[in-house]
Protein backbone atom coordinates (compact mmCIF):
# COMPACT_ATOMS: atom_id res chain seq x y z
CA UNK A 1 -101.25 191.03 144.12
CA UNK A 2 -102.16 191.89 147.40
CA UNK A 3 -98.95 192.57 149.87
CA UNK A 4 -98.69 191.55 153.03
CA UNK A 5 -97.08 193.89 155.58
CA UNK A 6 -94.10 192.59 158.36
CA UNK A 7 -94.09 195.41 160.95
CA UNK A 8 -90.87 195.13 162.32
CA UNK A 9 -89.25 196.92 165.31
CA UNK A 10 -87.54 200.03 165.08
CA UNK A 11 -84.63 199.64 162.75
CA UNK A 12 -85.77 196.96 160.47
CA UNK A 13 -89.35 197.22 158.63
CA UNK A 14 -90.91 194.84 156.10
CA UNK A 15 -92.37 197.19 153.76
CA UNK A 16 -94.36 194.14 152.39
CA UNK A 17 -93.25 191.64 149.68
CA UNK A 18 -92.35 192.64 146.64
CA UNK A 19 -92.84 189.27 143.95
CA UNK A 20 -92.59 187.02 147.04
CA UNK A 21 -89.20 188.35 148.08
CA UNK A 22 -89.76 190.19 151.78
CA UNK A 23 -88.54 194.20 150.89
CA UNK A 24 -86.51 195.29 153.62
CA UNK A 25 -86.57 199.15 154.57
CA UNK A 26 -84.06 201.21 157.27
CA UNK A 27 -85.64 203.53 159.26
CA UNK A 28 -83.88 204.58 162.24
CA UNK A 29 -85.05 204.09 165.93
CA UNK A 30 -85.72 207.58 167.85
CA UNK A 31 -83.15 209.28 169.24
CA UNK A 32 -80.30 207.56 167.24
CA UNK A 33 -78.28 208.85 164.82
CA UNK A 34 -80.06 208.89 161.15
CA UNK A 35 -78.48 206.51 158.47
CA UNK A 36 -76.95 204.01 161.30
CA UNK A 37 -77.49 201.35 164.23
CA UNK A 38 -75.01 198.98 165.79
CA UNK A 39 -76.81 196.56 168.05
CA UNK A 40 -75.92 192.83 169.05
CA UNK A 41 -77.18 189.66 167.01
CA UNK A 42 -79.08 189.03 170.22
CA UNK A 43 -81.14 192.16 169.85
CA UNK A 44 -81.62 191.41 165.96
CA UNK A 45 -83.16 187.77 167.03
CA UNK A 46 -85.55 190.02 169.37
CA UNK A 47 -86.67 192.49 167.04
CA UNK A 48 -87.24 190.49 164.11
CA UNK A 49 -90.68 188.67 163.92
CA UNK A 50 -91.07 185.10 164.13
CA UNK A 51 -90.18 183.43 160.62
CA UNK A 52 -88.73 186.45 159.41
CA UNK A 53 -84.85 185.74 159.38
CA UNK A 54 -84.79 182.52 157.56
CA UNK A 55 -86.90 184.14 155.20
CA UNK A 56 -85.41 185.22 151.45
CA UNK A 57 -85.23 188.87 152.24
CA UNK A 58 -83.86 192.01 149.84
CA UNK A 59 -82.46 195.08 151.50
CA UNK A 60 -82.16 198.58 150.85
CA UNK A 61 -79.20 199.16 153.33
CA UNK A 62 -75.97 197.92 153.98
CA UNK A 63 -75.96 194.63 156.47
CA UNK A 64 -72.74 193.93 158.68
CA UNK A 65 -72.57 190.73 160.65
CA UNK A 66 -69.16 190.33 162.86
CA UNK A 67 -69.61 186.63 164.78
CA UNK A 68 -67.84 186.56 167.75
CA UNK A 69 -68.62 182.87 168.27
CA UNK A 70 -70.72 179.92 167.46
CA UNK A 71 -71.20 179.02 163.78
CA UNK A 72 -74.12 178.67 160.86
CA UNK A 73 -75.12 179.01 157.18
CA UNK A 74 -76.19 182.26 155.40
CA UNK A 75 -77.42 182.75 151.69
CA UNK A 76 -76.85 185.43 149.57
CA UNK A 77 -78.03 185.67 146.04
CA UNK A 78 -77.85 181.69 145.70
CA UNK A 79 -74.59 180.98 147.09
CA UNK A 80 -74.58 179.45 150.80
CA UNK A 81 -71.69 180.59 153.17
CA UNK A 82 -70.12 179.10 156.77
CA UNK A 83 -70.45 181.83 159.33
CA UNK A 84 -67.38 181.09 162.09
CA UNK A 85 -66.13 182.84 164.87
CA UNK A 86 -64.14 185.70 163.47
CA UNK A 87 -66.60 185.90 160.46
CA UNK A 88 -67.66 188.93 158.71
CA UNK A 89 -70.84 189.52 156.76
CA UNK A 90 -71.62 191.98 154.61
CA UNK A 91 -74.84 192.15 152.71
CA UNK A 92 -75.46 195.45 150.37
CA UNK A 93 -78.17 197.18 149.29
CA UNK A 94 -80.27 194.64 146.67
CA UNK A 95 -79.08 191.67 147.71
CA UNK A 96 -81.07 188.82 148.58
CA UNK A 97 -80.33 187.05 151.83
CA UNK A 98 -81.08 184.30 154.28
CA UNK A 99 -80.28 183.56 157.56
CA UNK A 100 -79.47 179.89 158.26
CA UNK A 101 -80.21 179.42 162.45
CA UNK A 102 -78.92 182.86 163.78
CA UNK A 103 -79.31 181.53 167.39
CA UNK A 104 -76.40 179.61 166.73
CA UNK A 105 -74.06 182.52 166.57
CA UNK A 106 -73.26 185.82 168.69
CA UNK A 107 -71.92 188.96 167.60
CA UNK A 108 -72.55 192.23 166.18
CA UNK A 109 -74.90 193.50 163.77
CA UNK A 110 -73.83 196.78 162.31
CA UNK A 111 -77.14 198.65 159.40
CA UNK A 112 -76.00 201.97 157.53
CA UNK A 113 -77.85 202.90 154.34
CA UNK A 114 -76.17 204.19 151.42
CA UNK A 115 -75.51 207.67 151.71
CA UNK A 116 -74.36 207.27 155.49
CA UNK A 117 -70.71 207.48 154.42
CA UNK A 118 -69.78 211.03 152.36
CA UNK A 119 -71.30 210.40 148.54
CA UNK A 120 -68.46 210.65 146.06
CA UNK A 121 -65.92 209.52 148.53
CA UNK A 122 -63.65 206.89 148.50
CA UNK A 123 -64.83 204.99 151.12
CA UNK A 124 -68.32 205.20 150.03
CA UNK A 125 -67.29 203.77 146.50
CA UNK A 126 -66.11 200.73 148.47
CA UNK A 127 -68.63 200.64 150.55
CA UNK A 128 -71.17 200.62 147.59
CA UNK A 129 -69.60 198.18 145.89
CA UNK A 130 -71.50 195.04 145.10
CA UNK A 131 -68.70 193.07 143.82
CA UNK A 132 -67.16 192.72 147.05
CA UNK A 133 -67.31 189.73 148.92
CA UNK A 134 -69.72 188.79 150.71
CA UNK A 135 -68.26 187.10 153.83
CA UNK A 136 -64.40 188.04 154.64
CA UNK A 137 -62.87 185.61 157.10
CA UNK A 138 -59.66 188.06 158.80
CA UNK A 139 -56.72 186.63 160.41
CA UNK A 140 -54.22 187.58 162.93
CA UNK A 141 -53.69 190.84 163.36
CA UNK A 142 -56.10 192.17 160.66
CA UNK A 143 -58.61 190.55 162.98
CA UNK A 144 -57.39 192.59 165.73
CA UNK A 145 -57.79 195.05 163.67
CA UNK A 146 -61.70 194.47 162.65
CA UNK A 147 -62.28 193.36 166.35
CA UNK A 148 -61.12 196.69 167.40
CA UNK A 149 -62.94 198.87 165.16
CA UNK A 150 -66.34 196.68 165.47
CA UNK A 151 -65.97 197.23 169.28
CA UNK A 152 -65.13 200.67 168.85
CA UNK A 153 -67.91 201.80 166.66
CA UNK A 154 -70.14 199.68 168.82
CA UNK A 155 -69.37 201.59 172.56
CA UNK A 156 -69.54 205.00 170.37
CA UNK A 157 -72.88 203.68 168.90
CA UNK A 158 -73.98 203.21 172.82
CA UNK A 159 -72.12 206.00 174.46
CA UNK A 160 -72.64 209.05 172.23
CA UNK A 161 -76.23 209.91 173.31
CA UNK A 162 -74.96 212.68 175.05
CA UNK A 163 -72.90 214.78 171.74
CA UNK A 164 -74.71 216.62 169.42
CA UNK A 165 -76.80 214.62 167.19
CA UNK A 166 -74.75 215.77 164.48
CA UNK A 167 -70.80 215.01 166.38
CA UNK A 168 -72.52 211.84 167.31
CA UNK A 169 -73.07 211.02 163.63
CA UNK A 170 -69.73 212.50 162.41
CA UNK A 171 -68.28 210.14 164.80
CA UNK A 172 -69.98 207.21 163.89
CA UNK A 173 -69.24 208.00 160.47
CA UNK A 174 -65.56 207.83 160.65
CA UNK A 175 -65.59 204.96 162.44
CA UNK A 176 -67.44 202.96 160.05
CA UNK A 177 -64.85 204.44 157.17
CA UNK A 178 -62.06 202.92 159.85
CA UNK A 179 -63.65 199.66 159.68
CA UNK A 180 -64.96 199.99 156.02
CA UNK A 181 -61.14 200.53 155.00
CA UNK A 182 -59.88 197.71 156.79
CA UNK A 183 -61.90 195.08 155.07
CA UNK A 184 -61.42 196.27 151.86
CA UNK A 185 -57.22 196.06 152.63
CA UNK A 186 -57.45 192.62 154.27
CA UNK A 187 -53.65 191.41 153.86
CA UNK A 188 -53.03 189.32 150.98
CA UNK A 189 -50.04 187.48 149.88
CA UNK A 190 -47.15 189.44 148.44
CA UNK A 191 -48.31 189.39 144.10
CA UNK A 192 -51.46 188.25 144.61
CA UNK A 193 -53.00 192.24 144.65
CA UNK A 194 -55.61 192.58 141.91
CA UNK A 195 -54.85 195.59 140.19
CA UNK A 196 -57.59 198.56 140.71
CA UNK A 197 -60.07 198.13 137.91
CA UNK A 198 -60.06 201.03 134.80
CA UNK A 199 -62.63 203.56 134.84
CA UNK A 200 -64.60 202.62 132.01
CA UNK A 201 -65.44 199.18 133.75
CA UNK A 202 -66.59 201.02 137.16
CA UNK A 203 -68.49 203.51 134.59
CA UNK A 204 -70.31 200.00 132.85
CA UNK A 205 -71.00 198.05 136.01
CA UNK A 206 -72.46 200.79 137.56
CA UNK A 207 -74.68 201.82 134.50
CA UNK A 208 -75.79 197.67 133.76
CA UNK A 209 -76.86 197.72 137.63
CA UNK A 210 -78.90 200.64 136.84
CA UNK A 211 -80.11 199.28 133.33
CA UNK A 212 -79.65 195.72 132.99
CA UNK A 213 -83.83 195.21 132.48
CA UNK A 214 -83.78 197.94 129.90
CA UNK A 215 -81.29 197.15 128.02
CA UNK A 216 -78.79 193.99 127.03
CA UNK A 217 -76.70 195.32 124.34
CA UNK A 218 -73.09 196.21 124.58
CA UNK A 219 -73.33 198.86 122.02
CA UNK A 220 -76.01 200.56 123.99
CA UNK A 221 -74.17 201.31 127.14
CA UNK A 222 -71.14 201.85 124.91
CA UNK A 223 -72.87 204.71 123.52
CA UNK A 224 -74.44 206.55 126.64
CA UNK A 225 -71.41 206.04 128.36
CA UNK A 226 -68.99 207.76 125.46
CA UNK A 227 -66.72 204.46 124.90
CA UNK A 228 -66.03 201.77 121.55
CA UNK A 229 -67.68 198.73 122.59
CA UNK A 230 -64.51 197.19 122.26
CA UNK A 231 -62.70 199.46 124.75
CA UNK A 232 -65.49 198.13 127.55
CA UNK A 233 -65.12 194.97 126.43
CA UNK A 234 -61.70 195.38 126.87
CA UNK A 235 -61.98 196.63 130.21
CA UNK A 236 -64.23 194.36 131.92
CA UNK A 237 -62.18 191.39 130.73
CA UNK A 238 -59.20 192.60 132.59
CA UNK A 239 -61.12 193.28 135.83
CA UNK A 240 -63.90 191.15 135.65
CA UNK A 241 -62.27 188.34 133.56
CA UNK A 242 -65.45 188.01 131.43
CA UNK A 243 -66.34 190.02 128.17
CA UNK A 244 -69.06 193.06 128.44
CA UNK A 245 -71.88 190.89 126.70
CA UNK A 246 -71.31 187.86 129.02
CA UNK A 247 -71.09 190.91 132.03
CA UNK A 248 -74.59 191.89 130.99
CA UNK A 249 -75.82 188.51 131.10
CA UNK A 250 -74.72 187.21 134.07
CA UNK A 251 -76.81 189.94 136.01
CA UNK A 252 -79.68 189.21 134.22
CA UNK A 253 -79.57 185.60 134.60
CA UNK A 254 -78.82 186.49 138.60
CA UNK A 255 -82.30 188.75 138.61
CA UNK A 256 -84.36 185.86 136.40
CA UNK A 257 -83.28 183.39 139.61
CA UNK A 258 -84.09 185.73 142.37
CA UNK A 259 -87.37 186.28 140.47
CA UNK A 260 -87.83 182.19 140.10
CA UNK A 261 -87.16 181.52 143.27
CA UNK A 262 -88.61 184.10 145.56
CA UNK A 263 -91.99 184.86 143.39
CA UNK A 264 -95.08 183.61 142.06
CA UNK A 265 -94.76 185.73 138.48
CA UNK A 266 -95.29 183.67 135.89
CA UNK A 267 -92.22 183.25 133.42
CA UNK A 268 -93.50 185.66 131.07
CA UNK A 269 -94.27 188.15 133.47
CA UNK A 270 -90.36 187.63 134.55
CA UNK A 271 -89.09 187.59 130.83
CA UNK A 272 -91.46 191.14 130.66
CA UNK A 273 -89.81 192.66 133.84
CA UNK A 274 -86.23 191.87 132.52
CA UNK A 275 -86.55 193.44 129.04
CA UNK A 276 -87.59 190.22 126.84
CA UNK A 277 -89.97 190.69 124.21
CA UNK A 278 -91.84 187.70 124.89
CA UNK A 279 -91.51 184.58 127.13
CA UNK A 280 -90.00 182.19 124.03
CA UNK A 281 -86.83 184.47 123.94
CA UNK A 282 -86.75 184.83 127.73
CA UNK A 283 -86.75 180.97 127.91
CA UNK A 284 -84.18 180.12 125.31
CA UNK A 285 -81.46 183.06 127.09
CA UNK A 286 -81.93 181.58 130.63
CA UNK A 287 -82.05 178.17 129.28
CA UNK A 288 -78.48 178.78 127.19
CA UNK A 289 -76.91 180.66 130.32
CA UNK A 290 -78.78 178.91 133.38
CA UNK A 291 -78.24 175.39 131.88
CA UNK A 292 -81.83 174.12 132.61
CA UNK A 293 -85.19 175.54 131.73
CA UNK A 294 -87.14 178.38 133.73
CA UNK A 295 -89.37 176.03 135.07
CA UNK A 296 -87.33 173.17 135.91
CA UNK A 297 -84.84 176.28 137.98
CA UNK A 298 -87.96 177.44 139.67
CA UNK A 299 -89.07 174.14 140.77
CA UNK A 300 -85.54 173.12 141.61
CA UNK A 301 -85.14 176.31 143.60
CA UNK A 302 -87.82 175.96 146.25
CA UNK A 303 -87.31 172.13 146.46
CA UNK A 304 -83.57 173.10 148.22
CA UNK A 305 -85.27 175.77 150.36
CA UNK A 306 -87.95 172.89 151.79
């Protein structure tokens, strides 16, 4: 398969795409700090080539939109959301997404990759966390709050050329773990606090994101992670509210309809990439867990999206 390359501007590239889905890479514009850019959605509409937004598009860094006004749709992984005035967005690393009609909406656009925030930290493990929502929706004063801290991080962003490149990214870096921290402690109603999850589940999510296409047995991770298969079950029931097996499935039925979707392979070659001896067993698992055949998803899938 040949791949076509998107040469985007400075912060954004298309590295080509990968199965039909446009790969989206960070690389930082000279003279900024490495590892983050804050710029306006109005500059994001500039930069990005024409066709590109609405596009299905997977990226390797961590996506922020804050919408200061106007309103639209956005997709990620399958599931459409209302962008509003007061809206944030936040896309991570390996997510699919599409914009609906960004010139609808202004605000700010805030790309960090991974290891921007300290590795091992606290904030970073929220930050990395794909089981976040997607689009938080803050009222009163925790939207003072997140107003605050976008604006903040966004004059800094502007202002800082003259510190040393290395302040300048310290900086920048505690300011996103201000804002970071405040999404992730959004005020909720008194009792409705979900209690933090038990290590063994963080341990198993983080090892089926890393190994769901090589492996969908319980017993499997149960043993390279040092736990009884019952005690993950166990555990991802109480934070996840499903048992480990149906965990394991659900993420490869979510990477069989990104792959159905967004790519020419043929079913087989799909049942291949995601650990399925042959296309017959592939076929009967999505069919039991999608509801509807391969196929029929596929064709489904891109009829929505015309």
């Amino acid at each position: 398969m040949v791949k076509k390359r998107h040469e985007c501007t400075e912060a954004v590239h298309g590295t080509g795409e990968s199965d039909g889905i446009v790969e989206l890479t960070y690389r930082p514009p000279p003279g900024t700090p490495r590892g983050i850019e804050v710029m306006t959605v109005a500059e994001l509409r500039a930069r990005a080539p024409e066709g590109l937004l609405p596009r299905p598009q997977r990226l390797d860094f961590h996506q922020l939109v804050v919408v200061d006004s106007g309103a639209t749709s956005h997709t990620v992984d399958f599931t459409g959301y209302w962008l509003t005035e007061g809206s944030v967005l936040w896309v991570r690393p390996g997510q699919v997404q599409s914009f609906g009609d960004a010139a609808r909406i202004e605000g700010t656009v805030i790309l960090a990759q991974p290891g921007f925030l300290p590795p091992g930290s606290p904030v970073a493990a929220l930050a990395d966390d794909p089981f976040h929502p997607v689009l938080r929706q803050p009222v009163g004063t925790d939207r003072e709050a997140v107003t605050c801290a976008v604006r903040h991080l966004a004059a800094d962003f502007r202002t800082g050329a003259g510190l040393p490149a290395d302040v300048h990214a310290d900086v920048l870096r505690h300011l996103l773990s201000v804002l970071v921290l405040r999404l992730a402690h959004l005020t909720t109603p008194v009792g409705s606090r979900v209690p933090a999850p038990a290590d063994a589940f963080l341990r198993f999510r983080a090892a089926v994101e890393r190994d769901f296409a090589t492996t969908h047995r319980v017993a499997d991770y149960a043993r390279a992670l040092g736990y009884a298969p019952r005690t993950l079950s166990r555990a991802t029931l109480a934070a996840a509210g499903v048992a480990a097996k149906e965990f394991i499935d659900r993420r490869v039925v979510l990477e069989a309809k990104r792959l159905l979707a967004h790519s020419d392979l043929a079913v087989v070659r799909i049942g291949e990439r995601l650990g399925f001896e042959d296309a017959a067993n592939f076929s009967k698992f999505f069919q039991q867990r999608a509801g509807v055949a391969p196929g029929a998803f596929r064709e489904s899938a891109r009829g929505a999206g015309r």
